[in-house]
Protein backbone atom coordinates (compact mmCIF):
# COMPACT_ATOMS: atom_id res chain seq x y z
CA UNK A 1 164.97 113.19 48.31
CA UNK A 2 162.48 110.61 47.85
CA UNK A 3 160.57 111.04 44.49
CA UNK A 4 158.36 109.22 41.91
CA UNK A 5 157.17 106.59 44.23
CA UNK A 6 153.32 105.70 43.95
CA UNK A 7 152.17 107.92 40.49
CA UNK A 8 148.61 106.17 40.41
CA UNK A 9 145.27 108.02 41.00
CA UNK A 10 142.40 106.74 42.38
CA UNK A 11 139.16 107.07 41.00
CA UNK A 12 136.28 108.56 42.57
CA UNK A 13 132.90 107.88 42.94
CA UNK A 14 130.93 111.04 41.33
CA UNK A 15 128.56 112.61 43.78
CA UNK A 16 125.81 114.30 42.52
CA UNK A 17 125.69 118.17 43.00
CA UNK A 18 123.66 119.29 45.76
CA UNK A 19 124.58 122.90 45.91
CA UNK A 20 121.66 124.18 44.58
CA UNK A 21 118.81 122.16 46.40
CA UNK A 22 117.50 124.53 49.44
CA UNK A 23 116.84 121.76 51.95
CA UNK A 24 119.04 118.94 52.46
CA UNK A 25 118.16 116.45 55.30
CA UNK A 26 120.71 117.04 58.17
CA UNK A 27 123.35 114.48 59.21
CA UNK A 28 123.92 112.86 55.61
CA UNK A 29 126.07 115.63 53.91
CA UNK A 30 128.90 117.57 54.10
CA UNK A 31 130.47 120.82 52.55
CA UNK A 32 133.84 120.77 51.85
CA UNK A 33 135.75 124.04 53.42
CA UNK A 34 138.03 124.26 50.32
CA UNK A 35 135.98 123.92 47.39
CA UNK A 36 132.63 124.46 48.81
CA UNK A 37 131.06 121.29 47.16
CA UNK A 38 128.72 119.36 49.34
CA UNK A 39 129.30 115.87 49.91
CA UNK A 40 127.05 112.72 51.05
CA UNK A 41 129.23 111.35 54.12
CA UNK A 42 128.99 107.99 52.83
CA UNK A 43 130.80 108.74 50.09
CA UNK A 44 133.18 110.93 51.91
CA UNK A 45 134.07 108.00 53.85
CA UNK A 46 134.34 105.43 51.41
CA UNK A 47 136.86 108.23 49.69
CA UNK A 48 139.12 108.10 52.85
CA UNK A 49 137.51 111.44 53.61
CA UNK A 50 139.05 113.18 50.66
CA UNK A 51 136.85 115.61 48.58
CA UNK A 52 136.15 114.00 45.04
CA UNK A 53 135.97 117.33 43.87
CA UNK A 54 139.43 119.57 44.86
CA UNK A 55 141.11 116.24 46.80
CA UNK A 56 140.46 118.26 50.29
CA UNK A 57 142.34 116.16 52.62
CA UNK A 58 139.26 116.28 55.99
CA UNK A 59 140.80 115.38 59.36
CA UNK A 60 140.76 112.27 60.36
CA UNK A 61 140.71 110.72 64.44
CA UNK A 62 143.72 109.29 65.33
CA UNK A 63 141.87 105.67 65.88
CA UNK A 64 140.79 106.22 61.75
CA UNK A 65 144.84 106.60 60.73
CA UNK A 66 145.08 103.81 62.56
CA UNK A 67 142.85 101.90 60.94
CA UNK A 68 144.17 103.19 57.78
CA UNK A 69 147.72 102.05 58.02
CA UNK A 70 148.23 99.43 60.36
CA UNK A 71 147.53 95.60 59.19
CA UNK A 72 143.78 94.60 60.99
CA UNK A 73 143.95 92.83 64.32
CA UNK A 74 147.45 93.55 64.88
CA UNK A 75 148.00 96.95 66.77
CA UNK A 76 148.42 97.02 70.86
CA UNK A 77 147.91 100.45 72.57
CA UNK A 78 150.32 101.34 75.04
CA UNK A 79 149.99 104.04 77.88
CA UNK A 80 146.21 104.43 77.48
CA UNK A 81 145.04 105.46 81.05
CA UNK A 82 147.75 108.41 81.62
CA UNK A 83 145.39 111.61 81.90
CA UNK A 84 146.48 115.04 82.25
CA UNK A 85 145.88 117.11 85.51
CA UNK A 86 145.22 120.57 86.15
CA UNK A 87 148.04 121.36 87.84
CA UNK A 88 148.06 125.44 87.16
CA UNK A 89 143.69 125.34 88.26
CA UNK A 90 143.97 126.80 84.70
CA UNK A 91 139.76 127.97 84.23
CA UNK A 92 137.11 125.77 83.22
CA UNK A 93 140.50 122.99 81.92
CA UNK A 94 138.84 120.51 83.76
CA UNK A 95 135.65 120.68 82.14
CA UNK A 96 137.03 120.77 78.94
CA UNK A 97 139.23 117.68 79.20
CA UNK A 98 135.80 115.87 80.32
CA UNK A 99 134.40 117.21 77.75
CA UNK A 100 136.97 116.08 74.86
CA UNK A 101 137.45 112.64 76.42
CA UNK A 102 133.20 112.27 76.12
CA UNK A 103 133.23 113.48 72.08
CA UNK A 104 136.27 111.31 71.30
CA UNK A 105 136.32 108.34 73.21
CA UNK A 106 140.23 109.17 74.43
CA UNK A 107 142.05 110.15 77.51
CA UNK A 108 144.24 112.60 75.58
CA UNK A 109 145.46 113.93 71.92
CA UNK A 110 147.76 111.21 70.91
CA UNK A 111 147.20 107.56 70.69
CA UNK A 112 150.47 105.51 70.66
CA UNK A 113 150.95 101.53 70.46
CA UNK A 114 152.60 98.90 68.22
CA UNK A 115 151.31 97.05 65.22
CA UNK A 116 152.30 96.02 61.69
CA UNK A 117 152.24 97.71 58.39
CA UNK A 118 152.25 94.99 55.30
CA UNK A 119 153.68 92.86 57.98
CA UNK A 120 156.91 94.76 58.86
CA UNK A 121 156.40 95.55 63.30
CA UNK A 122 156.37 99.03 63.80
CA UNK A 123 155.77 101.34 66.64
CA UNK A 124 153.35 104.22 65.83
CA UNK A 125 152.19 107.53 67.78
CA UNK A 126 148.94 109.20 66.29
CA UNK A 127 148.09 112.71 66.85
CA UNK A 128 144.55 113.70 67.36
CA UNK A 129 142.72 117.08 66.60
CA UNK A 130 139.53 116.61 67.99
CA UNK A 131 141.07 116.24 71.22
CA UNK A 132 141.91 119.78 72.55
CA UNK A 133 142.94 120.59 68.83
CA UNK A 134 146.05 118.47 69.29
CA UNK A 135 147.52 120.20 71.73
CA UNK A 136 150.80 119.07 73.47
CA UNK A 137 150.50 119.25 77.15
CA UNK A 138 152.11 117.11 79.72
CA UNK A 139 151.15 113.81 78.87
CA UNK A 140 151.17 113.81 75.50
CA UNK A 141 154.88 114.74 75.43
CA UNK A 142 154.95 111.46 77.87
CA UNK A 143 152.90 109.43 75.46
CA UNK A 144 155.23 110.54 72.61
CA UNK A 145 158.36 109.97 74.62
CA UNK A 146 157.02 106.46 75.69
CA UNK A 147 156.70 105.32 71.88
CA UNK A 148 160.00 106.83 71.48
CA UNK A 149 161.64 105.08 74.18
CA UNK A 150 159.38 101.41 72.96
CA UNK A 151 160.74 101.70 69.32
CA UNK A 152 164.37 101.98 71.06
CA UNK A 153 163.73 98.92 73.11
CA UNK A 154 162.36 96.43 70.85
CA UNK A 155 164.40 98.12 67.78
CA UNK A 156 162.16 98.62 65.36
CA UNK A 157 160.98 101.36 63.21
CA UNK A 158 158.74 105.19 64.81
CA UNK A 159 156.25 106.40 62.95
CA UNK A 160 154.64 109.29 64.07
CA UNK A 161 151.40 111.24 62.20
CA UNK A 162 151.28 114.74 63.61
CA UNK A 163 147.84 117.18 64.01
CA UNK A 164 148.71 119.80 66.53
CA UNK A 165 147.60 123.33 66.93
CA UNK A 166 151.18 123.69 69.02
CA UNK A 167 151.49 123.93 72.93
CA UNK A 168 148.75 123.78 75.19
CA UNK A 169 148.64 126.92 77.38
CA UNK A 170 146.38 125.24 79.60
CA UNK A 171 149.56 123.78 81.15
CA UNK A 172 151.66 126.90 80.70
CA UNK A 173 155.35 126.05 81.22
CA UNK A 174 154.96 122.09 81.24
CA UNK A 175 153.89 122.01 77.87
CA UNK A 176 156.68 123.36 76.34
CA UNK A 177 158.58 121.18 78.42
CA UNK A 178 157.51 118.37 76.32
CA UNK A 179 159.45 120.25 73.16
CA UNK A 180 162.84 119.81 74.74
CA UNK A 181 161.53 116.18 76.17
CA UNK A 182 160.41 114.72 72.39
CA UNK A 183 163.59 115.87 71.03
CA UNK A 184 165.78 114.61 73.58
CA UNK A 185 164.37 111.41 73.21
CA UNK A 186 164.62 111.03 69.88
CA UNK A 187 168.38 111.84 69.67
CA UNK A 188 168.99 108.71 71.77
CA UNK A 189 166.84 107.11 68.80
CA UNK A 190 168.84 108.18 65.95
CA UNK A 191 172.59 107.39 67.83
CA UNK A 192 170.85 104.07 67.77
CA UNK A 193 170.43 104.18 63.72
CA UNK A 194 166.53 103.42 64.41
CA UNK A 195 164.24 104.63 61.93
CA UNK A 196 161.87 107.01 62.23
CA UNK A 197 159.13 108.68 60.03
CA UNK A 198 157.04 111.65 60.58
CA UNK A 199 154.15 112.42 58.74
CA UNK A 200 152.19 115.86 59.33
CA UNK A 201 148.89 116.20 58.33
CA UNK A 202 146.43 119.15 58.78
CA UNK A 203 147.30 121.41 60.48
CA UNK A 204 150.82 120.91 62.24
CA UNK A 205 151.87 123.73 64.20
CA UNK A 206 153.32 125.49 66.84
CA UNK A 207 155.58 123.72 69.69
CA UNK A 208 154.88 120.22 68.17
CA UNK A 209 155.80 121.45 64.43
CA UNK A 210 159.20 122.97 66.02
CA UNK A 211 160.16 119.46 67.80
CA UNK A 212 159.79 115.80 67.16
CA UNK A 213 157.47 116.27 64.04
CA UNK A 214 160.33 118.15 62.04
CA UNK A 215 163.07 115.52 63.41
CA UNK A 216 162.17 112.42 61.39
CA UNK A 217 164.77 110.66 58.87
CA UNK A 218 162.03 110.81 56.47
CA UNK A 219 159.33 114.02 56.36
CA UNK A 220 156.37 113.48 54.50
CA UNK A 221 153.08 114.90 54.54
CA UNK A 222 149.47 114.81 53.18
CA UNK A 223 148.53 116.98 50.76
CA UNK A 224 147.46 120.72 51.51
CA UNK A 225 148.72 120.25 55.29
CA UNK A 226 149.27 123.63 56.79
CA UNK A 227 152.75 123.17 58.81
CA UNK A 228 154.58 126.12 60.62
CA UNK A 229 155.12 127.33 63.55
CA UNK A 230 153.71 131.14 64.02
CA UNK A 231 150.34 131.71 62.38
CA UNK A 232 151.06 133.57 58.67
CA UNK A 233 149.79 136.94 60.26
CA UNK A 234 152.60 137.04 63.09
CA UNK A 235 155.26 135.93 60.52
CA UNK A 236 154.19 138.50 57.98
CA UNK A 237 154.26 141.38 60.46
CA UNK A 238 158.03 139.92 62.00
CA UNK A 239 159.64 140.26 58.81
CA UNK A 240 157.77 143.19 57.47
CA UNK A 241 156.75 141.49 53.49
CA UNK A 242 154.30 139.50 51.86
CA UNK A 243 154.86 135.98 51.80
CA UNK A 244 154.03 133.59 48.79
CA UNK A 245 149.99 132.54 49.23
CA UNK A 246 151.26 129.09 49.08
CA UNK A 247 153.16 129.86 52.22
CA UNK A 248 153.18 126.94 54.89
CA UNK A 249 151.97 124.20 52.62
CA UNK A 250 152.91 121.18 52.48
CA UNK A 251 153.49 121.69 49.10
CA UNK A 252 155.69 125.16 49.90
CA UNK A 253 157.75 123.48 52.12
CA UNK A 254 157.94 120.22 49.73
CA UNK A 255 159.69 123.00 46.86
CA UNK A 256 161.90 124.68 49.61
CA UNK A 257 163.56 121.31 50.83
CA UNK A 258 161.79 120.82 53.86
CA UNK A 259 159.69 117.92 52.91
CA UNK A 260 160.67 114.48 51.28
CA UNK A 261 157.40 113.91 50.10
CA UNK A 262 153.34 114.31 49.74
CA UNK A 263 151.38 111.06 50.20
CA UNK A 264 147.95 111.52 49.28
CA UNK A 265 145.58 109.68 52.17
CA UNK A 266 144.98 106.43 49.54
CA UNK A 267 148.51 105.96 48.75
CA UNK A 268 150.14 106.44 52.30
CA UNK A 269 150.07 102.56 54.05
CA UNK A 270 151.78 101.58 50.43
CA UNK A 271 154.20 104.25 50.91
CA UNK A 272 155.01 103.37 54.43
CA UNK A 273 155.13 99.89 53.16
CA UNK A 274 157.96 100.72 50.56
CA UNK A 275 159.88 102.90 53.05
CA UNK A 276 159.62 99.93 55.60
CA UNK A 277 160.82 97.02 52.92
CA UNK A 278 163.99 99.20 51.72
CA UNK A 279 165.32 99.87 55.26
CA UNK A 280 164.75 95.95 56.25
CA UNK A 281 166.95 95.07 53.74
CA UNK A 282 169.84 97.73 54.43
């Protein structure tokens, strides 16, 4: 287990309480879902997106992690033009793809490429939520399997940042596919003693939480991530019992073993940074 790396806290700006004013010019704050603070955006973004008040961990777009962690000027996407199809004529899926790939500026949920990180060449894979909630269909199983397969050519280190409400039924039988795909792929990674880290962030779930995100040498996650597969409803009802409140945190899962370690958002390119030095000089 990986443990007392990275102990400082960051200080926060304070932002002045605007609960209790009744009209607050739209488009320059933002209430936090946790805490139920409201927040000038400018702030929230110069704070990472993290709530000064509860540390709320907001979701960020995948090109925003990338800013975040790789060094400026020196990430390459890879595999940007492959769009998914409707092959089942699934409803209005179309439409909705359009739609997602007007709001977002992508062509599908993941973003994947190389770059640096403090210098050390890394190949990354970042998940985005705003884009059909993260889904997995088709092509993002081939976008993950492509950074899979680039890390194992050029030999150098995966890091992957999951946000995924699970499978995309859109795509019915092809996207679980992708499941069996990811994790196929990234056996042929670890025979070849290739590093890789997986980070989930909020939420990770579903088909993506029960393949390649759960399959890294190192698991860590942001704080307050929810990460399982069923919803907490299902599972209660399956086994018959409450389950702990806490239940599918990443701080549950971080007690129970199945975590190596919580990064809070301001900490994590250090983190990766540390990770990346020790296994260069292995």
């Amino acid at each position: 287990m990986l443990t007392n790396f990275f102990k400082k806290k960051k200080k926060y700006a304070t932002v002045p309480d605007l609960n209790k004013k009744k009209d607050i010019p739209e488009g320059i704050v933002q209430k936090c879902p946790k805490c139920g603070n409201i927040l000038f955006k400018k702030e929230l973004e110069k704070n990472l997106k993290v709530c000064v008040s509860c540390s709320y961990h907001f979701p960020l777009t995948a090109l925003e992690r990338i800013n975040l962690v790789i060094d400026k000027g020196t990430f390459v996407e890879v595999a940007k033009d492959l769009v998914s199809l409707n092959i089942l004529n699934f409803p209005n899926y179309t439409e909705k793809l359009e739609s997602d790939k007007q709001k977002t500026g992508l062509n599908e949920a993941v973003v994947v490429g190389k770059g640096k990180i403090g210098g050390f060449e890394v190949v990354i894979a970042v998940m985005d939520s705003f884009f059909r909630m993260g889904s997995m269909g088709s092509v993002v199983g081939e976008k993950i399997t492509i950074a899979i397969s680039k890390a194992l050519e050029i030999k150098r280190p995966l890091i992957i940042f999951s946000a995924s409400g699970g499978a995309r039924m859109q795509e019915g039988v092809l996207s679980l596919m992708q499941m069996a795909k990811t994790t196929a792929a990234l056996a042929k990674l670890a025979e070849e003693g290739i590093l890789y880290i997986s980070v989930f962030t909020n939420p990770t779930t579903g088909g993506v939480s029960a393949s390649f995100s759960s399959l890294g040498d190192i698991n860590i996650a942001e704080p307050g991530a929810l990460i399982g597969f069923a919803g907490k409803r299902v599972v209660e009802q399956t086994v018959k019992q409450k389950i702990p409140e806490d239940f599918q945190t990443s701080e549950f899962l971080l007690k129970n073993g199945q975590l190596d370690k919580i990064v809070p958002r301001y900490n994590m390119k250090d983190f990766l940074i540390k990770i990346l030095s020790i296994h260069e000089r292995r």
